[in-house]
N, C-alpha and C. Protein backbone atom coordinates (compact mmCIF):
# COMPACT_ATOMS: atom_id res chain seq x y z
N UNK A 1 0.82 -1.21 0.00
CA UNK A 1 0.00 0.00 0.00
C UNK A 1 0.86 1.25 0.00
N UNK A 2 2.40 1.31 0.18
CA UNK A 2 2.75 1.99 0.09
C UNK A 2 2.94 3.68 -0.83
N UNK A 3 2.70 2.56 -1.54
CA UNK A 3 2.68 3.90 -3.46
C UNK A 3 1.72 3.70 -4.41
N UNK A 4 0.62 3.33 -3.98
CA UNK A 4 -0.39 2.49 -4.93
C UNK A 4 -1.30 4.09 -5.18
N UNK A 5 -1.55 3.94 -6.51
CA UNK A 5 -2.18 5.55 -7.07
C UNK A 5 -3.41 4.96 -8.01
N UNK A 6 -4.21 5.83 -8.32
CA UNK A 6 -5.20 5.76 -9.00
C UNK A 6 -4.23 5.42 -10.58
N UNK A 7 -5.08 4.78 -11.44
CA UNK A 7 -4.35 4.36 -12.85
C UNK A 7 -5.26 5.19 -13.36
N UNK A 8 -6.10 5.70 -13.28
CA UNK A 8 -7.03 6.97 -13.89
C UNK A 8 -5.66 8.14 -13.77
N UNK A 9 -5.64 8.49 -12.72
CA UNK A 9 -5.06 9.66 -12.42
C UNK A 9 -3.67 9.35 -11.52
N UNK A 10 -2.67 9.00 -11.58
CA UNK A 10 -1.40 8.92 -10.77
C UNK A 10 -1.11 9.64 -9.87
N UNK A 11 -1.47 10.66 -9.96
CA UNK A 11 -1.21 11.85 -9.10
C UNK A 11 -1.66 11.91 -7.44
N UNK A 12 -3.06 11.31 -7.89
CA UNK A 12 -3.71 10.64 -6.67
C UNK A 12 -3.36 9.51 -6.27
N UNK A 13 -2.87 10.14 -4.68
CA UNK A 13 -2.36 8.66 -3.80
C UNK A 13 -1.65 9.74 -2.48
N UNK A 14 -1.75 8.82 -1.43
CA UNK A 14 -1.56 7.63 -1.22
C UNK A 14 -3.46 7.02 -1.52
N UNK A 15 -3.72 5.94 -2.08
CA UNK A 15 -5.22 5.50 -2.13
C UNK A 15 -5.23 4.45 -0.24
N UNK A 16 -6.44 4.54 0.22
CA UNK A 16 -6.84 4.13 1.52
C UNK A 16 -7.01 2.64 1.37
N UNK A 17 -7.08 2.10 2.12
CA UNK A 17 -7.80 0.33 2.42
C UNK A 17 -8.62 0.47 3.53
N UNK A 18 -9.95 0.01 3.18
CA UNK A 18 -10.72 -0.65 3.95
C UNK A 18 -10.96 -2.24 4.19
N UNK A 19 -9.97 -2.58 4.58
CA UNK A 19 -10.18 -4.38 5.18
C UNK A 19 -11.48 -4.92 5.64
N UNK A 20 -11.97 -6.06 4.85
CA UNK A 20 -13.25 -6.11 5.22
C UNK A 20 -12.92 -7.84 5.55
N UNK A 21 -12.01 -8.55 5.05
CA UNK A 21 -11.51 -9.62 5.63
C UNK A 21 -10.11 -10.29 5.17
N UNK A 22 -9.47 -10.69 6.40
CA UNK A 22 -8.13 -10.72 6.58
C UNK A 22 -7.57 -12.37 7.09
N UNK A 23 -6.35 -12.56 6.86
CA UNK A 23 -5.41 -14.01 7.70
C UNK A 23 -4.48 -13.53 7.79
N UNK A 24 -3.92 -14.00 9.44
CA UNK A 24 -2.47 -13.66 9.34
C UNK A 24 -2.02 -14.86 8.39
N UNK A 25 -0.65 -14.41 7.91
CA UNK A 25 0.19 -15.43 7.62
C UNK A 25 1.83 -15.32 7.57
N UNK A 26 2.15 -16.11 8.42
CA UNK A 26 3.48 -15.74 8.87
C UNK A 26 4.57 -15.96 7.54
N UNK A 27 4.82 -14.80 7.48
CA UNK A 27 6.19 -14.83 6.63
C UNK A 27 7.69 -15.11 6.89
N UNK A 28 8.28 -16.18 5.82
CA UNK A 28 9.41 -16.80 6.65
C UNK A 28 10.80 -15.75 6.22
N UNK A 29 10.28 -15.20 5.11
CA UNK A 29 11.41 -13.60 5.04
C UNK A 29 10.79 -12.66 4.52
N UNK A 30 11.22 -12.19 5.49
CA UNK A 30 10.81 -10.71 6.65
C UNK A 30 11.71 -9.76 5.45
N UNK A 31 10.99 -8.87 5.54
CA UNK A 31 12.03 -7.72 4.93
C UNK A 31 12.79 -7.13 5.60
N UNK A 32 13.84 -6.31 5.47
CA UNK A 32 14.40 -5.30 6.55
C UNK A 32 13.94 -3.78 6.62
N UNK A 33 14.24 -3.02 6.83
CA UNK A 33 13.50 -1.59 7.22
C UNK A 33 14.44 -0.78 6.25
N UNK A 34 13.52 0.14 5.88
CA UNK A 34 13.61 0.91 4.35
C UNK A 34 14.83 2.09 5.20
N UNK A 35 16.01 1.93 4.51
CA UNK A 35 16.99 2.88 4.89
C UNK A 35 16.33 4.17 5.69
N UNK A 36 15.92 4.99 4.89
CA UNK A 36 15.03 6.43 4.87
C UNK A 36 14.09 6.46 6.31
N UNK A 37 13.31 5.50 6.50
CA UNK A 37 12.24 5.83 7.77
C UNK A 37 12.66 4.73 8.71
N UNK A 38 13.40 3.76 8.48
CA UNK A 38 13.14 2.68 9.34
C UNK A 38 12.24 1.75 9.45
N UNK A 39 11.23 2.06 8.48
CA UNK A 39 10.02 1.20 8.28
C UNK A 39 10.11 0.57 7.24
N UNK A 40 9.09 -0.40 7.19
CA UNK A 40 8.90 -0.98 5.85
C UNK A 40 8.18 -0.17 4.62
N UNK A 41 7.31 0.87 4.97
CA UNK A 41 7.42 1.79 3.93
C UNK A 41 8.03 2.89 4.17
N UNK A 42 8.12 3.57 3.14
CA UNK A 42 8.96 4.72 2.64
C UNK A 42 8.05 5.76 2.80
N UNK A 43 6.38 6.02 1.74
CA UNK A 43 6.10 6.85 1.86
C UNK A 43 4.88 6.99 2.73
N UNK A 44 4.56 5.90 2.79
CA UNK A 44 2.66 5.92 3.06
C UNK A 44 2.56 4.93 4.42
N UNK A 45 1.70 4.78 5.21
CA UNK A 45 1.79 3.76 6.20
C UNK A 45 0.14 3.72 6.08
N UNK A 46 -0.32 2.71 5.52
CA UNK A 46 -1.77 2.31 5.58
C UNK A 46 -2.47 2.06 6.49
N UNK A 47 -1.76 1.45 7.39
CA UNK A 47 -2.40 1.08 9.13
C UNK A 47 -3.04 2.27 10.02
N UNK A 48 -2.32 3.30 9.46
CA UNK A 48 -2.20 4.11 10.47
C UNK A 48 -2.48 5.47 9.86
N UNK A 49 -2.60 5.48 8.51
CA UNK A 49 -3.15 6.52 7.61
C UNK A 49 -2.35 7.59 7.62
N UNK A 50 -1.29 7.69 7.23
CA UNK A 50 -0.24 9.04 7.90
C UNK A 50 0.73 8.92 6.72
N UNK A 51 1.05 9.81 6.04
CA UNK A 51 2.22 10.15 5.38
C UNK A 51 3.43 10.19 6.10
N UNK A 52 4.30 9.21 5.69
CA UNK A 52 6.07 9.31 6.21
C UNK A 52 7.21 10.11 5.74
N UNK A 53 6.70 10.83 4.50
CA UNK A 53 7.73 12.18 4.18
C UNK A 53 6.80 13.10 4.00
N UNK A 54 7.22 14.64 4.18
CA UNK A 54 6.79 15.68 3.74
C UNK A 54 6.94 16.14 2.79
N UNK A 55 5.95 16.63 1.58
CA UNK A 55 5.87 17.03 0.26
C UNK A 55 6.63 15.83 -0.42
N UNK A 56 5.79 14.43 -0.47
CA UNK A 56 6.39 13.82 -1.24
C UNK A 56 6.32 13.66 -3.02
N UNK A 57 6.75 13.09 -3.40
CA UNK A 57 7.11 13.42 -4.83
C UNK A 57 7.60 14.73 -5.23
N UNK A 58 7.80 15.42 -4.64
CA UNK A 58 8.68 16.87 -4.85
C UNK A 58 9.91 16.73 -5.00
N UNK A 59 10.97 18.00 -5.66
CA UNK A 59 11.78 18.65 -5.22
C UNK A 59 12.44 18.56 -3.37
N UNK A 60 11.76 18.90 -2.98
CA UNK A 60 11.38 18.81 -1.46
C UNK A 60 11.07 17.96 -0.39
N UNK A 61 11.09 16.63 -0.95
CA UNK A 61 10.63 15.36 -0.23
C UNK A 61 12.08 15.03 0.71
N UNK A 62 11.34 14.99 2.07
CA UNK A 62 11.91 14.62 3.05
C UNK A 62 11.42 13.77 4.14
N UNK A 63 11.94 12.79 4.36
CA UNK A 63 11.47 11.50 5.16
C UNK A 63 11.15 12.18 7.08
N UNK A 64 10.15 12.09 7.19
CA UNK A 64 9.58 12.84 8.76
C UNK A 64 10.95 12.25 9.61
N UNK A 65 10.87 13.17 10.60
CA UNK A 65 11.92 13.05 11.40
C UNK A 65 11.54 11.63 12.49
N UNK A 66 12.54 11.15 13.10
CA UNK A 66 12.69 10.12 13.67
C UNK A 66 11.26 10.09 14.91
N UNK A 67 11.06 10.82 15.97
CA UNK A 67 10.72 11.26 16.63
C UNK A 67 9.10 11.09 15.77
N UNK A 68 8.73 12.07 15.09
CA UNK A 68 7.49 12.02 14.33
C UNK A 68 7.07 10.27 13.94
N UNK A 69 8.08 9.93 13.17
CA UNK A 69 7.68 8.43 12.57
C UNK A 69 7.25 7.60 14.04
N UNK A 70 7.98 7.39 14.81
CA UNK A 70 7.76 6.77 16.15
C UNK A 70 6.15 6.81 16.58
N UNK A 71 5.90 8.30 16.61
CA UNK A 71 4.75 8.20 17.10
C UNK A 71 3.43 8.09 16.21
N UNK A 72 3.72 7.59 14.70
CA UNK A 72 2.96 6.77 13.85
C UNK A 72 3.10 5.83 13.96
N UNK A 73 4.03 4.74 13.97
CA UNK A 73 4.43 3.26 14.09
C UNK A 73 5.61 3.19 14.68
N UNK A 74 5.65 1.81 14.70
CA UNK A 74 7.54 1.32 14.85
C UNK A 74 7.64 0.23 13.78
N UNK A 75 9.11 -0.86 13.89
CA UNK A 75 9.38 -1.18 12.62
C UNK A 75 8.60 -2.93 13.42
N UNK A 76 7.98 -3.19 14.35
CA UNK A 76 7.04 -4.41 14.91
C UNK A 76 6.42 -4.51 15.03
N UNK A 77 5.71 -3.40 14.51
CA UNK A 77 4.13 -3.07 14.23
C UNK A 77 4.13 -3.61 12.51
N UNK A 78 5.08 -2.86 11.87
CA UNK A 78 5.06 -2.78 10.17
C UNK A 78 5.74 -4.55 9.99
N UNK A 79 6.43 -5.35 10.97
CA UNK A 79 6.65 -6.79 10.66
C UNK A 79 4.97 -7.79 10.93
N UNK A 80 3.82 -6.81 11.97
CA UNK A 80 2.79 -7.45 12.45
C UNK A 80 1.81 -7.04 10.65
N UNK A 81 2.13 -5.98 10.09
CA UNK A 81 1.30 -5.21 9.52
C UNK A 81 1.23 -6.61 8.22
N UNK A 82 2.87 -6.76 7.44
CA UNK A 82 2.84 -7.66 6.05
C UNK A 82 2.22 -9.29 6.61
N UNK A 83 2.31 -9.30 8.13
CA UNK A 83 1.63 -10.42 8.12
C UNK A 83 0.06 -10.80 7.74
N UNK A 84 -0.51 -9.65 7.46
CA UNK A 84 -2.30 -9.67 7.69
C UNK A 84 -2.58 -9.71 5.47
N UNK A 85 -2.44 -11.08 5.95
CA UNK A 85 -2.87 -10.93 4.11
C UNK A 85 -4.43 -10.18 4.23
N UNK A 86 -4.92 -9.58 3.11
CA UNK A 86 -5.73 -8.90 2.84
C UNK A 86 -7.27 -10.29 1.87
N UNK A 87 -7.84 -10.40 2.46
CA UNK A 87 -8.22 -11.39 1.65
C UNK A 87 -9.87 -10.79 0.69
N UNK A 88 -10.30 -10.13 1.10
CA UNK A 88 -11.32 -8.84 0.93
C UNK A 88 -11.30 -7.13 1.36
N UNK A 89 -11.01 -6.54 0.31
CA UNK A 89 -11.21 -4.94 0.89
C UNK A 89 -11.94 -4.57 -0.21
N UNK A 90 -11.43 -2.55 0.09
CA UNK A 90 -12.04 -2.14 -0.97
C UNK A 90 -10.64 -0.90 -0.74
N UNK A 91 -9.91 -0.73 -1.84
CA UNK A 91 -9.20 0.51 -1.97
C UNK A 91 -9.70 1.44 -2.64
N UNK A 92 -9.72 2.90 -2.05
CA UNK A 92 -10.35 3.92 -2.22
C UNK A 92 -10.02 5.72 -2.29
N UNK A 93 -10.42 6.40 -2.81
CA UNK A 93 -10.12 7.83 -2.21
C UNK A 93 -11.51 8.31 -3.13
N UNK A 94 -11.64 9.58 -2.28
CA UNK A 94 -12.60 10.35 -2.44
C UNK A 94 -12.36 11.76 -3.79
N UNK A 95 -12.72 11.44 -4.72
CA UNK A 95 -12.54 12.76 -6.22
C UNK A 95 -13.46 13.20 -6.50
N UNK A 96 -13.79 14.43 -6.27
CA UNK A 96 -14.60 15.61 -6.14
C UNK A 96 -15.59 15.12 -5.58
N UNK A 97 -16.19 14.54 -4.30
CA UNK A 97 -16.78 14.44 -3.26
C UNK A 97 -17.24 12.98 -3.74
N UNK A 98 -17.00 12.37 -4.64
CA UNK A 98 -17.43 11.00 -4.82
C UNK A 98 -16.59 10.00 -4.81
N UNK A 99 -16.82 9.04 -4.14
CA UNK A 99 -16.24 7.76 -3.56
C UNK A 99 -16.12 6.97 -4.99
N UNK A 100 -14.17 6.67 -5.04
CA UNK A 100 -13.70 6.18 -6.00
C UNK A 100 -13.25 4.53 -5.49
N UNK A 101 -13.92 3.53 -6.36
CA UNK A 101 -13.27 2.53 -5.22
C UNK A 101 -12.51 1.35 -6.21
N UNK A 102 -11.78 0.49 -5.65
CA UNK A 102 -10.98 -0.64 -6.36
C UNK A 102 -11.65 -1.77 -5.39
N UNK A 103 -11.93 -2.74 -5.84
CA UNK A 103 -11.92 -3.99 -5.03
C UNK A 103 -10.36 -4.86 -4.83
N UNK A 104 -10.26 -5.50 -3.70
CA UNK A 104 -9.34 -6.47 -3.32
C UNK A 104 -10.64 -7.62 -3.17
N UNK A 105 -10.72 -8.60 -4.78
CA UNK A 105 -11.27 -9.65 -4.21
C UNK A 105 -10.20 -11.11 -4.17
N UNK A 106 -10.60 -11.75 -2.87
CA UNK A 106 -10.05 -13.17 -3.05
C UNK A 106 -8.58 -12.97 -3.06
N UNK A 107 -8.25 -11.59 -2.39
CA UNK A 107 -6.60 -11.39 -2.16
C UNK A 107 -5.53 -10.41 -3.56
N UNK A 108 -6.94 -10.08 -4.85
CA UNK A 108 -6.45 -9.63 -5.41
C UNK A 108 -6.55 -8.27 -5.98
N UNK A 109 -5.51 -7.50 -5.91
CA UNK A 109 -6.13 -6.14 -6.27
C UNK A 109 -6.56 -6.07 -7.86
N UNK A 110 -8.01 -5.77 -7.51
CA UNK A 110 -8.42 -5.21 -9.17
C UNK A 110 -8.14 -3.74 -9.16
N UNK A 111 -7.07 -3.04 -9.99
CA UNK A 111 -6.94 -1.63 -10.27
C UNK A 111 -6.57 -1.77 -11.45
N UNK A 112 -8.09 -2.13 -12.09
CA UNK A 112 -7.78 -1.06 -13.50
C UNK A 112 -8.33 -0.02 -14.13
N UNK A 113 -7.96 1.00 -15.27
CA UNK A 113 -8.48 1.80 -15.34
C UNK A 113 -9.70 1.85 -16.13
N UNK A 114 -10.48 3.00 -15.75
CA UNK A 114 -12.27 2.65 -16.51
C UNK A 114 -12.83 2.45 -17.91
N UNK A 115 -11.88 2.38 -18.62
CA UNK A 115 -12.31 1.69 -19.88
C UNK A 115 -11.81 0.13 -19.83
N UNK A 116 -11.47 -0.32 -18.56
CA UNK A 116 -11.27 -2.02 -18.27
C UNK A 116 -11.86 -2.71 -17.35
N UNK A 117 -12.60 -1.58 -16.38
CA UNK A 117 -13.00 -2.47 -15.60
C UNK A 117 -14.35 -3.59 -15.81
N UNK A 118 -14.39 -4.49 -15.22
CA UNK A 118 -14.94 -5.39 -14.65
C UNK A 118 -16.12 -5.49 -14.22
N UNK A 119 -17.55 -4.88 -14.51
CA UNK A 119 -18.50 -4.79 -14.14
C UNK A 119 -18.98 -5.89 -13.37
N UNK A 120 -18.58 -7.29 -14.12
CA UNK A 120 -19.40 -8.67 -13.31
C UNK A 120 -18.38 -8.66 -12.04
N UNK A 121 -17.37 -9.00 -12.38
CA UNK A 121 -16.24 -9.10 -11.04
C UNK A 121 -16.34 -8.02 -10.05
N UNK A 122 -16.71 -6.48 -10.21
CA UNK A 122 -17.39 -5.60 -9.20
C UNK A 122 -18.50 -6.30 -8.65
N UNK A 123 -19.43 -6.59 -9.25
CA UNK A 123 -20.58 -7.15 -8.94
C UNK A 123 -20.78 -8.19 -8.04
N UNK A 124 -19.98 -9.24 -8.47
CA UNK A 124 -20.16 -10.74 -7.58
C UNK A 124 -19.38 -10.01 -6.25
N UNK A 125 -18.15 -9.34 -6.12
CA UNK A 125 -17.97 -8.98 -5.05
C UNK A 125 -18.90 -8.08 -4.08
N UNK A 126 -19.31 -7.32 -4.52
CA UNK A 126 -20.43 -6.13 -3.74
C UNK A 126 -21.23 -7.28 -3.27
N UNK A 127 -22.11 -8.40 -4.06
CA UNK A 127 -22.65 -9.32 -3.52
C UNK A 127 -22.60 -10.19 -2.23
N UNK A 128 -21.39 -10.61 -2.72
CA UNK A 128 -20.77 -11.48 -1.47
C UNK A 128 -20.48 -10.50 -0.15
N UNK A 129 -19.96 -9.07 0.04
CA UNK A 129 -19.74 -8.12 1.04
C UNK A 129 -20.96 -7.03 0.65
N UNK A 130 -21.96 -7.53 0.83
CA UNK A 130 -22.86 -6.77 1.30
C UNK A 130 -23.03 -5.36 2.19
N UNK A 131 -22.83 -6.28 2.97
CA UNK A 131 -22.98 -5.22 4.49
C UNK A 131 -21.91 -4.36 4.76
N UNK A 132 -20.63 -4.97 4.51
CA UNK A 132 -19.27 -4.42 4.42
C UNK A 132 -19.64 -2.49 3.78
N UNK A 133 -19.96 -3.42 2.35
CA UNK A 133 -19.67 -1.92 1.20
C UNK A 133 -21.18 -1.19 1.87
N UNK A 134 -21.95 -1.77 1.89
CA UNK A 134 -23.35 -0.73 2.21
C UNK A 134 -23.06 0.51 3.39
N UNK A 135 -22.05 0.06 4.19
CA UNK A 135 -21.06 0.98 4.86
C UNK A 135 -20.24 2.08 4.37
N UNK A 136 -20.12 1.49 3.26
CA UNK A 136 -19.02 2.40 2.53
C UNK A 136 -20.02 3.33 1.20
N UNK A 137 -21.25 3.38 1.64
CA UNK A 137 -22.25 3.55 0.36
C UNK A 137 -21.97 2.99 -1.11
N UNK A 138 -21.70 1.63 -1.21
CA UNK A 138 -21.03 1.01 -2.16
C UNK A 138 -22.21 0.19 -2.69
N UNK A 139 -23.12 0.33 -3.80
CA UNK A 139 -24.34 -0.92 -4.04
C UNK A 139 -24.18 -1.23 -5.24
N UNK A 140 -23.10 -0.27 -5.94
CA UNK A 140 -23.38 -1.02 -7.78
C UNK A 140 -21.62 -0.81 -8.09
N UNK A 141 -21.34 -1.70 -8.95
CA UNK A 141 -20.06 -1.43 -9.48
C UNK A 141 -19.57 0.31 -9.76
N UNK A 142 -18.60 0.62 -9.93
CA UNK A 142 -17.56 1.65 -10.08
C UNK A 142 -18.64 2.44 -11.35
N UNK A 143 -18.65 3.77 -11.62
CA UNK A 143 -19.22 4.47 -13.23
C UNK A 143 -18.89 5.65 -12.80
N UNK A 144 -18.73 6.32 -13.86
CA UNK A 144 -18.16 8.19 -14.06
C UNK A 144 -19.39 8.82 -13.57
């Protein structure tokens, strides 16, 4: 989730996750912590919804100071975080007051852009997570 952007629009990101069902699963290699923050991400921390550099993609991009990152995560939170496979969500951000969404079905991200998407595969999912998306005012596949 680190750098994941709209394929409509790139520009937009970091995009959100709403986990609607999850497994841990223990990973037998672990990554190590990203030079720059100490974390496993660089720019974005999804758990915790917080940007880890200031003005990123700039000229100007600078990784938050030590002190700041801390009190977003640590790096045993972000080893607890890659353990939680994602097995249903919905990735999202909000463009010009309307809810833009991607499905994660069955562990997989569908992000493609709107002359590809998937109407049935939106569909059977909204189905199956009902209650989930009706939360998220979610009742019919993705449209302009």
């Amino acid at each position: 989730m680190d750098i994941l952007a709209d394929p409509d629009n790139p520009d937009i990101w970091p995009l959100k996750l709403k986990v609607f069902k999850s497994e841990k699963r223990e990973r037998s290699n672990k990554p190590g912590p990203h030079e720059s923050t100490g974390l496993l991400c660089k720019f974005y921390c999804y758990k915790f919804d917080s940007m880890l550099v200031n003005d990123p993609l700039s000229e100007n991009e600078k990784t938050k100071e030590k002190a700041e990152l801390n009190k977003i995560t640590n790096f045993n939170t972000c080893l607890e975080c890659i353990e939680e496979e994602v097995i249903d969500g919905v990735i999202f951000h909000n463009q010009n007051d309307k809810l833009k969404f991607f499905v994660v079905d069955r562990e997989i991200p569908v992000m493609y852009p709107l002359e590809l998407r998937d109407k049935e595969i939106e569909g059977n999912f909204i189905n199956r997570n009902k209650e989930n998306c009706k939360k998220m005012n979610i009742s019919k596949p993705y449209e302009i």
